[in-house]
Protein backbone atom coordinates (compact mmCIF):
# COMPACT_ATOMS: atom_id res chain seq x y z
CA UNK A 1 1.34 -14.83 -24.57
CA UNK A 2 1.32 -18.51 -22.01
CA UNK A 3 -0.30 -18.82 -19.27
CA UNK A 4 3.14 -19.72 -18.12
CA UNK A 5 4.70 -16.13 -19.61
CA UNK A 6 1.58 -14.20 -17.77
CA UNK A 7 2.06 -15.94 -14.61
CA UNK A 8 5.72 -14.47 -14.44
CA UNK A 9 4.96 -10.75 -15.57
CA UNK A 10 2.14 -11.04 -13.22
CA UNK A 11 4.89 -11.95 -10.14
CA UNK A 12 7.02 -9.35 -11.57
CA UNK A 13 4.53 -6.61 -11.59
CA UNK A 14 3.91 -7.70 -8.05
CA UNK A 15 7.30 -7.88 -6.86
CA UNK A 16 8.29 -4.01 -8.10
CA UNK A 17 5.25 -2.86 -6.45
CA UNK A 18 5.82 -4.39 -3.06
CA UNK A 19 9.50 -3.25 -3.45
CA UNK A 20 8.85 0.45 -4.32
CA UNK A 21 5.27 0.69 -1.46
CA UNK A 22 7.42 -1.18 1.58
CA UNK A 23 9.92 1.24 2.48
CA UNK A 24 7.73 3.87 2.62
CA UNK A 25 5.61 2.26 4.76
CA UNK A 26 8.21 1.32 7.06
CA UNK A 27 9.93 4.66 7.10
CA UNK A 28 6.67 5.99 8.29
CA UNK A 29 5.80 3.53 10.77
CA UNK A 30 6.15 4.27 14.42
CA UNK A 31 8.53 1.55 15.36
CA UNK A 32 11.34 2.41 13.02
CA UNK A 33 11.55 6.18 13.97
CA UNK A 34 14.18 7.85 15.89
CA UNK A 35 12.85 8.06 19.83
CA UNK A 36 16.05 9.96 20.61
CA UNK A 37 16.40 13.77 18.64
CA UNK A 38 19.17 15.43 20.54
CA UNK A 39 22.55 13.34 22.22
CA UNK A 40 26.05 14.38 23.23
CA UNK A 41 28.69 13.70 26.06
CA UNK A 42 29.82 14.43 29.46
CA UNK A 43 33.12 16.33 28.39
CA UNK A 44 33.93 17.29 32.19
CA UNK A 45 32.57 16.25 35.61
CA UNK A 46 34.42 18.39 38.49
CA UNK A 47 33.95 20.42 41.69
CA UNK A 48 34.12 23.26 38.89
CA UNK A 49 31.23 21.81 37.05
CA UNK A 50 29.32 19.22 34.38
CA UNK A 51 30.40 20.51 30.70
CA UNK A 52 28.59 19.11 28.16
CA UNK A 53 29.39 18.45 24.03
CA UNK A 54 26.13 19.84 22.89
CA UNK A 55 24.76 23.12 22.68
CA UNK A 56 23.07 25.31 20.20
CA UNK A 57 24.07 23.64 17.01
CA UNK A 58 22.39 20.12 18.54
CA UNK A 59 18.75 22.34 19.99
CA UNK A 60 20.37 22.79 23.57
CA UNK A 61 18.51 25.54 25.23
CA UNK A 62 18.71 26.33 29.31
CA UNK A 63 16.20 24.39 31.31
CA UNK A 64 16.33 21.36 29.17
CA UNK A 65 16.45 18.33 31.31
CA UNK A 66 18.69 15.11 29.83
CA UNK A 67 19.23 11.63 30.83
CA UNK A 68 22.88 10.34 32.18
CA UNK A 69 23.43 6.92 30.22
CA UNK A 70 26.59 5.54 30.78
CA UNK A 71 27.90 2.17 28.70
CA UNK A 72 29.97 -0.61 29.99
CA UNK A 73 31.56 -3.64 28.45
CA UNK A 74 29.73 -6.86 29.53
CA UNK A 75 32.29 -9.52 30.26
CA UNK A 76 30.22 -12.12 29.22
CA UNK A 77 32.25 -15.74 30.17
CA UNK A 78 31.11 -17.01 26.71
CA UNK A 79 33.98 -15.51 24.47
CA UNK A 80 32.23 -17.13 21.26
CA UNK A 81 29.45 -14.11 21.78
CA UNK A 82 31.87 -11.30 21.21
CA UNK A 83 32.29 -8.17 22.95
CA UNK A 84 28.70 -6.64 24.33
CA UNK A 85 27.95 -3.47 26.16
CA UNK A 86 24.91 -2.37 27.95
CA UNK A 87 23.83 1.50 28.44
CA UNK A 88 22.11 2.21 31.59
CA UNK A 89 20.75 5.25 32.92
CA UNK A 90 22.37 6.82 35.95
CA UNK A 91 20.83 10.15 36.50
CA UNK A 92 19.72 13.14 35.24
CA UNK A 93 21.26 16.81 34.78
CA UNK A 94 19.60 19.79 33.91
CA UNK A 95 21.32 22.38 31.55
CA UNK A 96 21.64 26.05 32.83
CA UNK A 97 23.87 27.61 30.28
CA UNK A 98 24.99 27.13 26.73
CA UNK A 99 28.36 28.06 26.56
CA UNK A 100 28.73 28.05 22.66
CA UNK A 101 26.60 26.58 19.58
CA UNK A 102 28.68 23.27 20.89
CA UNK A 103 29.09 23.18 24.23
CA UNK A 104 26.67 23.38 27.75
CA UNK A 105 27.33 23.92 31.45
CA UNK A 106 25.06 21.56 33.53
CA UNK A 107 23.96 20.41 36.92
CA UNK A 108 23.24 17.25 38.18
CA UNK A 109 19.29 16.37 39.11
CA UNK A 110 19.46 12.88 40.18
CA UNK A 111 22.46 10.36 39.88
CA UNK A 112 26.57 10.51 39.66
CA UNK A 113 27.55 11.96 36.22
CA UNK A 114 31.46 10.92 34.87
CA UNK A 115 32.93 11.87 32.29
CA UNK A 116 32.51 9.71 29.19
CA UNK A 117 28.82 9.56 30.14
CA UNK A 118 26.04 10.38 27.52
CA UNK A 119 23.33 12.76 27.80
CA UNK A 120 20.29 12.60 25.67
CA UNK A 121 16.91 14.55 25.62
CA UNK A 122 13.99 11.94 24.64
CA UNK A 123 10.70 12.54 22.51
CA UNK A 124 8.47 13.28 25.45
CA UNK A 125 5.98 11.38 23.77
CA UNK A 126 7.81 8.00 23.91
CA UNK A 127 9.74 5.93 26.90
CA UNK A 128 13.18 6.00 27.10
CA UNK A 129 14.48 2.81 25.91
CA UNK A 130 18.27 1.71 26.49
């Protein structure tokens, strides 16, 4: 065999491994993983009550206490950017009932909850990033 020929099944060899030891790595590294494990919507906001799409099926249980994000387009004046929307938090509502495995009956903590508005729970152990 070359030099030339081991120099190249060398870089081979080297390549496959990187390839096939990289994504695990990654997978398992802190900074890819989800923060967010349970997320639904605001399906009613009224004098009669905050309804939620989640319930059982998505790990609702009473007591749980979820962040109010609500998205809006950003109108930047750049139209070569595209269309961009931003999520900001706007309160927080506490679930008191599951109505079914997927829907909840809320109240509101902190904030003013629309409909259209998501709700997620976050890892405790992580900040809530938007």
């Amino acid at each position: 065999m070359t030099r030339t020929s081991k120099l190249a099944l060398a870089s081979l060899l080297t390549a496959v491994s990187i390839l096939t030891v990289v994504p695990t790595a990654r997978a398992e590294s802190p900074g890819v993983r989800h923060t967010v494990f349970m997320a639904g919507s605001v399906i009613e906001a009224s004098a009669e009550g905050i309804y939620l799409c989640i319930g059982t099926a998505d790990g609702a249980t009473p007591g749980q206490v979820l962040d109010v994000v609500r998205v809006t387009r950003d109108r930047g004046s750049n139209p070569k950017q595209g269309i961009r929307f931003h999520r900001e938090t706007v309160g927080k509502i506490k679930v008191d009932a599951i109505v079914d495995e997927h829907f909840a009956q809320a109240t509101v903590l902190a904030g003013k909850v629309e409909k259209g508005d998501i709700v997620r729970l976050a890892d405790p152990g992580e900040p809530m990033k938007n």
